[in-house]
N, C-alpha and C. Protein backbone atom coordinates (compact mmCIF):
# COMPACT_ATOMS: atom_id res chain seq x y z
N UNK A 1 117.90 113.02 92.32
CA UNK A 1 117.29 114.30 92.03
C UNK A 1 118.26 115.20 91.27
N UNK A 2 119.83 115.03 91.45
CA UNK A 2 120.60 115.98 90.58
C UNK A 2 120.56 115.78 89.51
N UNK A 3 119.98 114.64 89.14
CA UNK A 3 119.96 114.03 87.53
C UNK A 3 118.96 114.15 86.74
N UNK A 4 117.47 115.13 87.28
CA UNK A 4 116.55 115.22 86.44
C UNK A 4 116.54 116.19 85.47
N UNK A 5 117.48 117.30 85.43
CA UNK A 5 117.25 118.51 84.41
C UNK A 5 118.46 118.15 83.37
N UNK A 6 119.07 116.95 83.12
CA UNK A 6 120.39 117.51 82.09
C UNK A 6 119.44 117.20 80.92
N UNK A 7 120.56 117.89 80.32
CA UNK A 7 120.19 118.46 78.67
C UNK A 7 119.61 116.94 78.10
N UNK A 8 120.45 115.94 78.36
CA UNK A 8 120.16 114.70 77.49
C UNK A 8 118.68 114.14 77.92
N UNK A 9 117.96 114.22 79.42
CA UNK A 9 116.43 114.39 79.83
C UNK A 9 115.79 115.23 79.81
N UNK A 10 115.98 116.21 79.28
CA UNK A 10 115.58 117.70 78.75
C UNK A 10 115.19 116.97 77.16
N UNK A 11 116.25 116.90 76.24
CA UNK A 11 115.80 116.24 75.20
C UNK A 11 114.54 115.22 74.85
N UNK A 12 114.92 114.35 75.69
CA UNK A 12 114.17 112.86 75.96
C UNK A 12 112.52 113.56 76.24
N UNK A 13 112.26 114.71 77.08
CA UNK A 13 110.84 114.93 77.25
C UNK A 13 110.30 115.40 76.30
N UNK A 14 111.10 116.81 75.40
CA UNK A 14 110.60 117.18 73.87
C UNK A 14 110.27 116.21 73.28
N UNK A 15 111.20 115.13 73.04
CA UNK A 15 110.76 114.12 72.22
C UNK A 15 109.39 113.05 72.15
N UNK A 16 109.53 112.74 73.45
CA UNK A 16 108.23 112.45 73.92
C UNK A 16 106.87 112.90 73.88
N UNK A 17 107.31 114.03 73.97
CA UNK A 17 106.19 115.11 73.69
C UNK A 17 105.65 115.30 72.84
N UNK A 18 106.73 115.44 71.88
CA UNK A 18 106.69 115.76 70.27
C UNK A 18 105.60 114.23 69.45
N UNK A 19 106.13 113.34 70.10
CA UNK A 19 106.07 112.36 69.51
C UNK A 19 104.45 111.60 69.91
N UNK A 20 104.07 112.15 71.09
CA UNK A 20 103.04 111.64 71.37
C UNK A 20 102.24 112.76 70.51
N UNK A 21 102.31 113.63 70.30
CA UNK A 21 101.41 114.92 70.13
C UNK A 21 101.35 114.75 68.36
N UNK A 22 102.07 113.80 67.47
CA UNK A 22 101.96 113.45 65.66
C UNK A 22 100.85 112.33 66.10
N UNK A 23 101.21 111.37 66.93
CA UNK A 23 100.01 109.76 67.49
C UNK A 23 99.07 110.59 67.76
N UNK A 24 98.64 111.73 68.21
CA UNK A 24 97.53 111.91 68.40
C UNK A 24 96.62 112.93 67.17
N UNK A 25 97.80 113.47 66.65
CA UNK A 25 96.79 114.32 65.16
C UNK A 25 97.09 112.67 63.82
N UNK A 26 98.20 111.73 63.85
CA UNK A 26 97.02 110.82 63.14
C UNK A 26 96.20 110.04 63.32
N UNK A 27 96.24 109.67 64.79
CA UNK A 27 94.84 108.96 65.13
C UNK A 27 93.36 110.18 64.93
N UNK A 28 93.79 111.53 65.02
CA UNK A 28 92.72 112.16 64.47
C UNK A 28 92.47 112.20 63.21
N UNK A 29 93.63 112.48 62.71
CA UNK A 29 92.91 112.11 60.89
C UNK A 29 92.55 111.07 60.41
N UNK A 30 92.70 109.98 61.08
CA UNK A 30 92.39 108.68 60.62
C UNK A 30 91.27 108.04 60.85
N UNK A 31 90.41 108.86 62.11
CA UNK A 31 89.23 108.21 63.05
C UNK A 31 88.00 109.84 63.41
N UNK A 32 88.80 110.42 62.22
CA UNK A 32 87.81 111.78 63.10
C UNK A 32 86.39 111.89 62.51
N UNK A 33 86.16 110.69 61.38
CA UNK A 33 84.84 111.13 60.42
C UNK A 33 84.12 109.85 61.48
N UNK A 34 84.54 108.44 61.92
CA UNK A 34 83.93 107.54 63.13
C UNK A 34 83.35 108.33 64.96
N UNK A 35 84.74 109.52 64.67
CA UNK A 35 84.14 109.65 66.21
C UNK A 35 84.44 111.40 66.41
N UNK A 36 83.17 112.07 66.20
CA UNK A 36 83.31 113.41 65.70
C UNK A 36 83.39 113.99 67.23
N UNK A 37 83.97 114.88 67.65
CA UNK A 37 84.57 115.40 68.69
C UNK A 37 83.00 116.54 69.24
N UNK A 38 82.00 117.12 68.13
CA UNK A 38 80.84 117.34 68.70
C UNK A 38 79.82 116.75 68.13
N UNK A 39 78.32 116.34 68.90
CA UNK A 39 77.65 115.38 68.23
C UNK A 39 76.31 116.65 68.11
N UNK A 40 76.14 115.86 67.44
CA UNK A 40 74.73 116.57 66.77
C UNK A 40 73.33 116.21 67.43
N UNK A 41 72.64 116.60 67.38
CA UNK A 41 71.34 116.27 67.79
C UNK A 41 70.55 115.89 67.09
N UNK A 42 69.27 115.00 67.35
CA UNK A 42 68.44 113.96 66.14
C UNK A 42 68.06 114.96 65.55
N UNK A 43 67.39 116.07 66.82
CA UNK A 43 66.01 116.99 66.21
C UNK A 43 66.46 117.81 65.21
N UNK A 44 65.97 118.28 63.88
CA UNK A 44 66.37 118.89 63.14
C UNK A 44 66.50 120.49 63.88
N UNK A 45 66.89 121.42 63.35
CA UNK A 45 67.04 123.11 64.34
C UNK A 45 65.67 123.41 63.65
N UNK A 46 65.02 123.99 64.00
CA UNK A 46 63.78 124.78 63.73
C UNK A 46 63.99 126.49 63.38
N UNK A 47 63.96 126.85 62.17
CA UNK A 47 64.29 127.75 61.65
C UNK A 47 63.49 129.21 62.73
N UNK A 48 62.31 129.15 62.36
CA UNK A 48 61.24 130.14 63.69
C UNK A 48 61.53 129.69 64.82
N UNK A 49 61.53 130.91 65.51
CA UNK A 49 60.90 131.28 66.87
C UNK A 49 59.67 130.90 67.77
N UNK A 50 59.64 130.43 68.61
CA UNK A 50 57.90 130.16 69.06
C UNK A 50 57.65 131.06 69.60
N UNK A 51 56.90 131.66 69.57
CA UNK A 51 56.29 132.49 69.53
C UNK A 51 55.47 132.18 71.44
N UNK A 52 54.85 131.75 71.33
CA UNK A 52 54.03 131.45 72.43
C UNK A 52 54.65 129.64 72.54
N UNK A 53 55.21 129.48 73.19
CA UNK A 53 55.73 127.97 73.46
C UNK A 53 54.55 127.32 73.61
N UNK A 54 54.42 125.58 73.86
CA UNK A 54 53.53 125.33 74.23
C UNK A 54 53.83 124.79 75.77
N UNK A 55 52.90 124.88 76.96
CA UNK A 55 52.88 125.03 78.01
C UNK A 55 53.45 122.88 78.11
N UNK A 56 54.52 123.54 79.04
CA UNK A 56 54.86 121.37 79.32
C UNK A 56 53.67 120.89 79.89
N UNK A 57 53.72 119.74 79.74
CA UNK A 57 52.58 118.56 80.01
C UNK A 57 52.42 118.77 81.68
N UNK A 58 51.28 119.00 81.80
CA UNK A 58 50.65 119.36 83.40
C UNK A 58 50.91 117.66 84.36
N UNK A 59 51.67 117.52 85.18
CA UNK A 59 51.63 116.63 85.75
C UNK A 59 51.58 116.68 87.08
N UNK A 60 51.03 115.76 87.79
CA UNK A 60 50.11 115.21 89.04
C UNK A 60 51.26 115.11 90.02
N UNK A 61 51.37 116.16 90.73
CA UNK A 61 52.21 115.65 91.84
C UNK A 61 52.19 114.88 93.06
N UNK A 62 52.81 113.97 93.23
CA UNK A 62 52.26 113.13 94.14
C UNK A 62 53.99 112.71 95.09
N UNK A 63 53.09 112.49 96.37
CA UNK A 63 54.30 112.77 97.60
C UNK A 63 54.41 110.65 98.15
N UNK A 64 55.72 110.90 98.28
CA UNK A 64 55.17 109.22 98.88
C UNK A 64 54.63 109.05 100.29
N UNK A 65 54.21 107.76 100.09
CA UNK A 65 52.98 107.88 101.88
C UNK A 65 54.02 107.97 103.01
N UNK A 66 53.69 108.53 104.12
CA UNK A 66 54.52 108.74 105.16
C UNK A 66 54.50 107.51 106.09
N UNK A 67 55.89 106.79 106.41
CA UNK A 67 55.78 105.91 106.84
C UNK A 67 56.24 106.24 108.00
N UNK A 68 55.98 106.09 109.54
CA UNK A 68 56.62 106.09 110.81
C UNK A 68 57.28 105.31 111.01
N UNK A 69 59.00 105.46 111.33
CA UNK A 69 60.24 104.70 111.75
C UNK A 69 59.73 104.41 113.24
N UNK A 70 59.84 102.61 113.24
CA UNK A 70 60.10 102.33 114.68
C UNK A 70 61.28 102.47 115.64
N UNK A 71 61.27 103.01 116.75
CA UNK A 71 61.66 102.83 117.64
C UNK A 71 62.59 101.69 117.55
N UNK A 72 64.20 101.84 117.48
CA UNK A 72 64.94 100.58 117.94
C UNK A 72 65.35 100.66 118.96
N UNK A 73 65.24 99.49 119.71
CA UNK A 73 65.45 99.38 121.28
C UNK A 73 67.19 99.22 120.73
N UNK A 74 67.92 99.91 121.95
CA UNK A 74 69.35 99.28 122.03
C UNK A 74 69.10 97.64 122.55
N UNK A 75 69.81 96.78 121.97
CA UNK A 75 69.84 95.30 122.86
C UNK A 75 71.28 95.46 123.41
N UNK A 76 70.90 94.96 124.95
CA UNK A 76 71.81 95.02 125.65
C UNK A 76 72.01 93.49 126.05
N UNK A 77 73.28 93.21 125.97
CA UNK A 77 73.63 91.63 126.12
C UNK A 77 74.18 91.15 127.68
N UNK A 78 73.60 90.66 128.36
CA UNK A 78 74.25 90.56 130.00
C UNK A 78 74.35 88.98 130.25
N UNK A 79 75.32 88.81 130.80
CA UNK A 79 75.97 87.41 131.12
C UNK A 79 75.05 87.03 132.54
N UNK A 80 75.04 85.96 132.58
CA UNK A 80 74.20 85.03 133.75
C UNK A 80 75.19 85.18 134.54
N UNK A 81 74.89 85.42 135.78
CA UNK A 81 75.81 85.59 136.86
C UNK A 81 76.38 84.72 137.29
N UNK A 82 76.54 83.16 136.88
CA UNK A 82 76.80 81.72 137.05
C UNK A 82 77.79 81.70 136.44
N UNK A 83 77.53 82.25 135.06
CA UNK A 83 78.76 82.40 134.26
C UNK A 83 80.18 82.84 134.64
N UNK A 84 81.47 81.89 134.93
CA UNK A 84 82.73 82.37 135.14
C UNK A 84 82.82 83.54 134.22
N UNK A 85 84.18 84.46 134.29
CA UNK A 85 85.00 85.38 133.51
C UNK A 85 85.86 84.39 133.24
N UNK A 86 86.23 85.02 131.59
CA UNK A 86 87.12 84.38 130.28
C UNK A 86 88.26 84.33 130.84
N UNK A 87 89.06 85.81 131.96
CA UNK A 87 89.85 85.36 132.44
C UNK A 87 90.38 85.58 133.70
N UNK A 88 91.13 85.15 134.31
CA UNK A 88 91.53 85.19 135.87
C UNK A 88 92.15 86.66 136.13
N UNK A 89 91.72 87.31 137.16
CA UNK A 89 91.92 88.61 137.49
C UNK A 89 92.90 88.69 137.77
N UNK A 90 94.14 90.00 136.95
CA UNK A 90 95.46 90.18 137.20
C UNK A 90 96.20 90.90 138.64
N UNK A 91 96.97 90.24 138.84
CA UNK A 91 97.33 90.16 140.30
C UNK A 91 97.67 91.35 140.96
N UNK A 92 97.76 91.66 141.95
CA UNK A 92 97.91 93.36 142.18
C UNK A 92 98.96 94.25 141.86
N UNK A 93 100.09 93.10 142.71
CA UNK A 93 101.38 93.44 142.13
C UNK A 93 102.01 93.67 141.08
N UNK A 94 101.38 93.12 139.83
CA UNK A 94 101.56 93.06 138.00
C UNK A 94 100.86 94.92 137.65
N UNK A 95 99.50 94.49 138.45
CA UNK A 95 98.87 95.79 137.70
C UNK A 95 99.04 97.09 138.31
N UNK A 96 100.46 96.64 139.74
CA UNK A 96 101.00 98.36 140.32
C UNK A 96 101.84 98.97 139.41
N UNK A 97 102.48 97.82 138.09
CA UNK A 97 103.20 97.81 137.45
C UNK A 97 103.09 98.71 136.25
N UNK A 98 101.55 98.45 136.37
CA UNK A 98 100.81 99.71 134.87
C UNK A 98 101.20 100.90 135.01
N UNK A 99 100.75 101.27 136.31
CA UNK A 99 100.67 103.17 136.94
C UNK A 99 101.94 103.51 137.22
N UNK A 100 103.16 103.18 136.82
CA UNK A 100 104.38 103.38 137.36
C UNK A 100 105.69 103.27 136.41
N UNK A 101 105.81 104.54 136.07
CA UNK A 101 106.54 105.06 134.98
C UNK A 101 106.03 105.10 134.11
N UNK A 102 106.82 104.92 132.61
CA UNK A 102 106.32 105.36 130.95
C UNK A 102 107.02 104.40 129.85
N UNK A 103 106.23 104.14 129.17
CA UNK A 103 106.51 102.55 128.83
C UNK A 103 108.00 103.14 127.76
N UNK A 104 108.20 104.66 127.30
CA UNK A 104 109.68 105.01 126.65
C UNK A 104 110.83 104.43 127.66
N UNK A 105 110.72 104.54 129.12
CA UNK A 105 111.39 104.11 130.03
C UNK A 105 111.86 102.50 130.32
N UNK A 106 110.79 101.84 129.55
CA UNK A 106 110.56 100.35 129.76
C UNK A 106 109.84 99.88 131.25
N UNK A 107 109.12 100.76 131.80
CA UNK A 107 107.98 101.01 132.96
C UNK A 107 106.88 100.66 132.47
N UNK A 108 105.52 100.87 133.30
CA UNK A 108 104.88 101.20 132.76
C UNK A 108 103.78 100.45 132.12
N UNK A 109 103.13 100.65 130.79
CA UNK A 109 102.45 99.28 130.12
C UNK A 109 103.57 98.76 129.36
N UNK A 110 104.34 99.01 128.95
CA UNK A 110 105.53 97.84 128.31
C UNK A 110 105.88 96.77 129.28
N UNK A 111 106.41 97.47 130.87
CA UNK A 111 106.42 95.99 131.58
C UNK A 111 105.38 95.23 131.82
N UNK A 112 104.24 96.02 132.45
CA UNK A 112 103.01 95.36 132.58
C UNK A 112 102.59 94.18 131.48
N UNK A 113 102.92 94.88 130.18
CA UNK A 113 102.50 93.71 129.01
C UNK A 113 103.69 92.88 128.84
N UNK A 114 104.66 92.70 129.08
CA UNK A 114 105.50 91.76 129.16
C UNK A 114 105.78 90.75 130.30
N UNK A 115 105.31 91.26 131.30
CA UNK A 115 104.86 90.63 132.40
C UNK A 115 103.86 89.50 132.39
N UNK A 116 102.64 90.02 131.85
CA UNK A 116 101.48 89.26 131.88
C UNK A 116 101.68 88.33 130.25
N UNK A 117 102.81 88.20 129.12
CA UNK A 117 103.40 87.53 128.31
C UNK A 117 104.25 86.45 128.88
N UNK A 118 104.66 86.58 129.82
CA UNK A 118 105.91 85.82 130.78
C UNK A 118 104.72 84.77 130.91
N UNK A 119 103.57 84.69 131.49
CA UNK A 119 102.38 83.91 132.36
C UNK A 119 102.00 83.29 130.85
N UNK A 120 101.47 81.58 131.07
CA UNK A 120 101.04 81.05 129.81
C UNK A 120 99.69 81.30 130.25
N UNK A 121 98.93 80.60 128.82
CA UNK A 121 97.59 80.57 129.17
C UNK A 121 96.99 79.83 130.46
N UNK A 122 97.57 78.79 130.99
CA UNK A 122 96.81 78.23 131.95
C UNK A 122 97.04 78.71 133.16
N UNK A 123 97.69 79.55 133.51
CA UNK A 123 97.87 80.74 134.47
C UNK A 123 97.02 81.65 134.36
N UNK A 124 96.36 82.01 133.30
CA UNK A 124 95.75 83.11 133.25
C UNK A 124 94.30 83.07 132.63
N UNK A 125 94.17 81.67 132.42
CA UNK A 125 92.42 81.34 132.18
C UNK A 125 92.22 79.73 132.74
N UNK A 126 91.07 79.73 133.30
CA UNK A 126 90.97 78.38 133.99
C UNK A 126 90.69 78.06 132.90
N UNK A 127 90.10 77.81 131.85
CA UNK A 127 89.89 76.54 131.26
C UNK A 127 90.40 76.80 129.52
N UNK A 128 90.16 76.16 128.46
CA UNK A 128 91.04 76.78 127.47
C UNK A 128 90.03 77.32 126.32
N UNK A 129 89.95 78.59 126.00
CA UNK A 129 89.35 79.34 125.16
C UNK A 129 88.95 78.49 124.01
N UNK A 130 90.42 78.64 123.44
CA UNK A 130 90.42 77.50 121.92
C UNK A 130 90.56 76.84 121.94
N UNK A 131 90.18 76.12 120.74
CA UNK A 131 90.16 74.79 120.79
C UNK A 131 91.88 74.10 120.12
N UNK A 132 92.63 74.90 119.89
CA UNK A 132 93.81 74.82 119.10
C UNK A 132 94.72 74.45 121.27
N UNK A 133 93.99 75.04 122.40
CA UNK A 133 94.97 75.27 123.35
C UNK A 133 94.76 73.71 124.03
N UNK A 134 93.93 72.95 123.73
CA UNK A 134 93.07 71.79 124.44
C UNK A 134 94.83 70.48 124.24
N UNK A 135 95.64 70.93 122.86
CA UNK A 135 96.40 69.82 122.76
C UNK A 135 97.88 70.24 124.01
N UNK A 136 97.77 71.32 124.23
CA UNK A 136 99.27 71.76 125.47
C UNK A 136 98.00 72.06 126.78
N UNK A 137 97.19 72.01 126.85
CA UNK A 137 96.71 72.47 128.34
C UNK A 137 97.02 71.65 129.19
N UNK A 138 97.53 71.86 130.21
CA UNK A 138 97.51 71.43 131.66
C UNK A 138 99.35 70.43 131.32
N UNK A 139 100.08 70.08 130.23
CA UNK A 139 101.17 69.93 129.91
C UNK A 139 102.52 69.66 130.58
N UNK A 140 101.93 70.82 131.62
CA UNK A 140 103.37 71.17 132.81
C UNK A 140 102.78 70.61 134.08
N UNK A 141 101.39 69.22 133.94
CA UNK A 141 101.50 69.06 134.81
C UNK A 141 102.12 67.35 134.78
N UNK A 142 102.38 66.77 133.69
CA UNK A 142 103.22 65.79 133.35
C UNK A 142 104.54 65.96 133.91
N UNK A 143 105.45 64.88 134.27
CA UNK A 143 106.75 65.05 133.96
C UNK A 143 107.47 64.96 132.60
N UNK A 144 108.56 65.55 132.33
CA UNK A 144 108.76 65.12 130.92
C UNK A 144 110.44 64.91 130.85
N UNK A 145 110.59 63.63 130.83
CA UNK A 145 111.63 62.83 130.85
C UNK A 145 112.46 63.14 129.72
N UNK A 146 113.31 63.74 129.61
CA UNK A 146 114.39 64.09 128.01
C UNK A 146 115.82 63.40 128.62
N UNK A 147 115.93 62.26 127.94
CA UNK A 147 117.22 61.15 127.92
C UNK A 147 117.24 61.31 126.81
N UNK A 148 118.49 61.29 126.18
CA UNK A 148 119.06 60.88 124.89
C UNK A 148 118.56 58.95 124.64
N UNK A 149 118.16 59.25 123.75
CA UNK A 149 117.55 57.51 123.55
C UNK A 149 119.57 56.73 122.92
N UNK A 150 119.30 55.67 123.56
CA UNK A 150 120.59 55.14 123.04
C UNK A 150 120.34 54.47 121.45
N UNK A 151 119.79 54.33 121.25
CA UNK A 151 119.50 53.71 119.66
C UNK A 151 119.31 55.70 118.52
N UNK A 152 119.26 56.11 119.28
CA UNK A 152 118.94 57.20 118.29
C UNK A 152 120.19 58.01 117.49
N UNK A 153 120.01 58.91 116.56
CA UNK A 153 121.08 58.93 115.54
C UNK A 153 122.37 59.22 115.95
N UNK A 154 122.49 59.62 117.16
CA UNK A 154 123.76 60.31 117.70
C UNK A 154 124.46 59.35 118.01
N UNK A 155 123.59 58.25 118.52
CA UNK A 155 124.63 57.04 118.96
C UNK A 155 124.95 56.07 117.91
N UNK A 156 124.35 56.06 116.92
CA UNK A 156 124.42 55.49 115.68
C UNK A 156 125.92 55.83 114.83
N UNK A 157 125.35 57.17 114.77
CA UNK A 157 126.99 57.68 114.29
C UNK A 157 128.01 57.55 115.07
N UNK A 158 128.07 58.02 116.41
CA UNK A 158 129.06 57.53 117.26
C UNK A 158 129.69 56.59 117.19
N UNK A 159 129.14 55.36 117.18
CA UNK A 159 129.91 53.74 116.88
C UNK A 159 130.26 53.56 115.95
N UNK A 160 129.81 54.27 114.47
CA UNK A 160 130.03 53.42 113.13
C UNK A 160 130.77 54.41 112.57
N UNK A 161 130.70 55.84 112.53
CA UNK A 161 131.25 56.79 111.96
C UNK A 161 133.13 56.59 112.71
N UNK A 162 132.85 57.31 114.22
CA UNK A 162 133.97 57.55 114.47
C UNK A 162 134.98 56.55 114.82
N UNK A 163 134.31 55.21 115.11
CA UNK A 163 134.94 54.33 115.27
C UNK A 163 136.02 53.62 114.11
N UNK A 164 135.33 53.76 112.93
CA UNK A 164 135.41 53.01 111.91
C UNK A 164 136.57 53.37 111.29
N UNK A 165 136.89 55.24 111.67
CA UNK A 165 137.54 56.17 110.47
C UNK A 165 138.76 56.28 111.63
N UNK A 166 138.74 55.92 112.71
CA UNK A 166 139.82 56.32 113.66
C UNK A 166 139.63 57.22 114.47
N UNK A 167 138.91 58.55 114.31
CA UNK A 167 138.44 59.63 114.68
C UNK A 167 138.14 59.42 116.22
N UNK A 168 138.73 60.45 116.88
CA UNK A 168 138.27 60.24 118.21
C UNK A 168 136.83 61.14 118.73
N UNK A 169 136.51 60.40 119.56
CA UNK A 169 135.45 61.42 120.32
C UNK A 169 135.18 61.51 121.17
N UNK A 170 135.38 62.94 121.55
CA UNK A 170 135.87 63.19 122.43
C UNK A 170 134.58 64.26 122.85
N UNK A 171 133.08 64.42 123.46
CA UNK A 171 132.46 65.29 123.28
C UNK A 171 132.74 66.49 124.68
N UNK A 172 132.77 67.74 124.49
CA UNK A 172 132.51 68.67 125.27
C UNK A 172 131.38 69.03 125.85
N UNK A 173 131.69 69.96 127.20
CA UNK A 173 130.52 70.55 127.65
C UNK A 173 128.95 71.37 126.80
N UNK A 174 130.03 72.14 125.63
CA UNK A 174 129.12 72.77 124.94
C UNK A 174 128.44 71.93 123.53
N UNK A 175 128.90 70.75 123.81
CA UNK A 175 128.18 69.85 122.33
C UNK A 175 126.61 69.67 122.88
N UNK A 176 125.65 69.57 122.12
CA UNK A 176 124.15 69.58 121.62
C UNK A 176 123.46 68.24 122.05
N UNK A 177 124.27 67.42 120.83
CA UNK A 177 123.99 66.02 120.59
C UNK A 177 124.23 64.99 121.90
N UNK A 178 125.69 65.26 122.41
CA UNK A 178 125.92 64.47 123.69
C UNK A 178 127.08 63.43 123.31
């Protein structure tokens, strides 16, 4: 902003100015007999006065037919009472969690909604909404066995890499691979 008034952008706008304002008187001299700035009218001017005009063409007024708007019922949509709820009712203890403090505090609905984020879907709906949830549902009720496979790349390199080059290996607590 300290840089909008110096003399050298002071210049630069005259110029601009200047320069748009010649583009526009010769695009007028060049185009002003194609596109005349007021237009004329077909009717020739009529030198007299009328005297007594003649009265406009008498026309038939006519109203459109009155149609009566029906009545729209509200439709009201109600579930069969057979029908489960989408989802499992939140537990008491979670939702003492709502009414209690201010979520600036991290109380409040911030815990409440991070709370009920902690819980996956199958905690919190018996069966699975989407169809995207059908490939992890019920998941955690498998065991799931995680061994390092001995043929897999870690052990691969292990034998041929470090063996080969001299390199010892020596792995730590905090290594990944194993």
């Amino acid at each position: 902003m300290r840089n909008l008034l110096t003399t050298q952008d002071q210049n630069f706008y005259r110029e601009l100015i200047l320069k748009e304002a010649y583009t526009r008187l010769t695009w007028k001299m060049k185009y002003s007999e194609e596109y005349p700035n007021t237009f004329t009218t077909r009717r020739p001017k009529s030198i007299g006065v009328f005297i007594n005009p003649p009265p406009p063409p008498a026309r038939k007024l006519t109203l459109p037919p009155v149609v009566q708007k029906q009545e729209k019922k509200p439709v009201i949509v109600l579930r069969p009472l057979s029908e489960a709820p989408l989802m499992r009712p939140v537990t008491p203890q979670i939702k003492a969690d709502l009414y209690q403090g201010l979520s600036n505090e991290g109380k409040g609905r911030h815990l409440y909604l991070r709370k009920r984020a902690q819980k996956g879907p199958e905690e919190k709906f018996d069966y699975p909404i989407l169809s995207s949830w059908d490939y992890g549902w019920r998941l955690g009720d498998y065991e799931i066995d995680c061994r390092t496979p001995a043929s897999g790349r870690s052990g691969i390199v292990r034998s041929t890499f470090y063996t080969r080059n001299g390199i010892f290996n020596i792995p730590t607590g905090t290594d990944q691979l194993g």
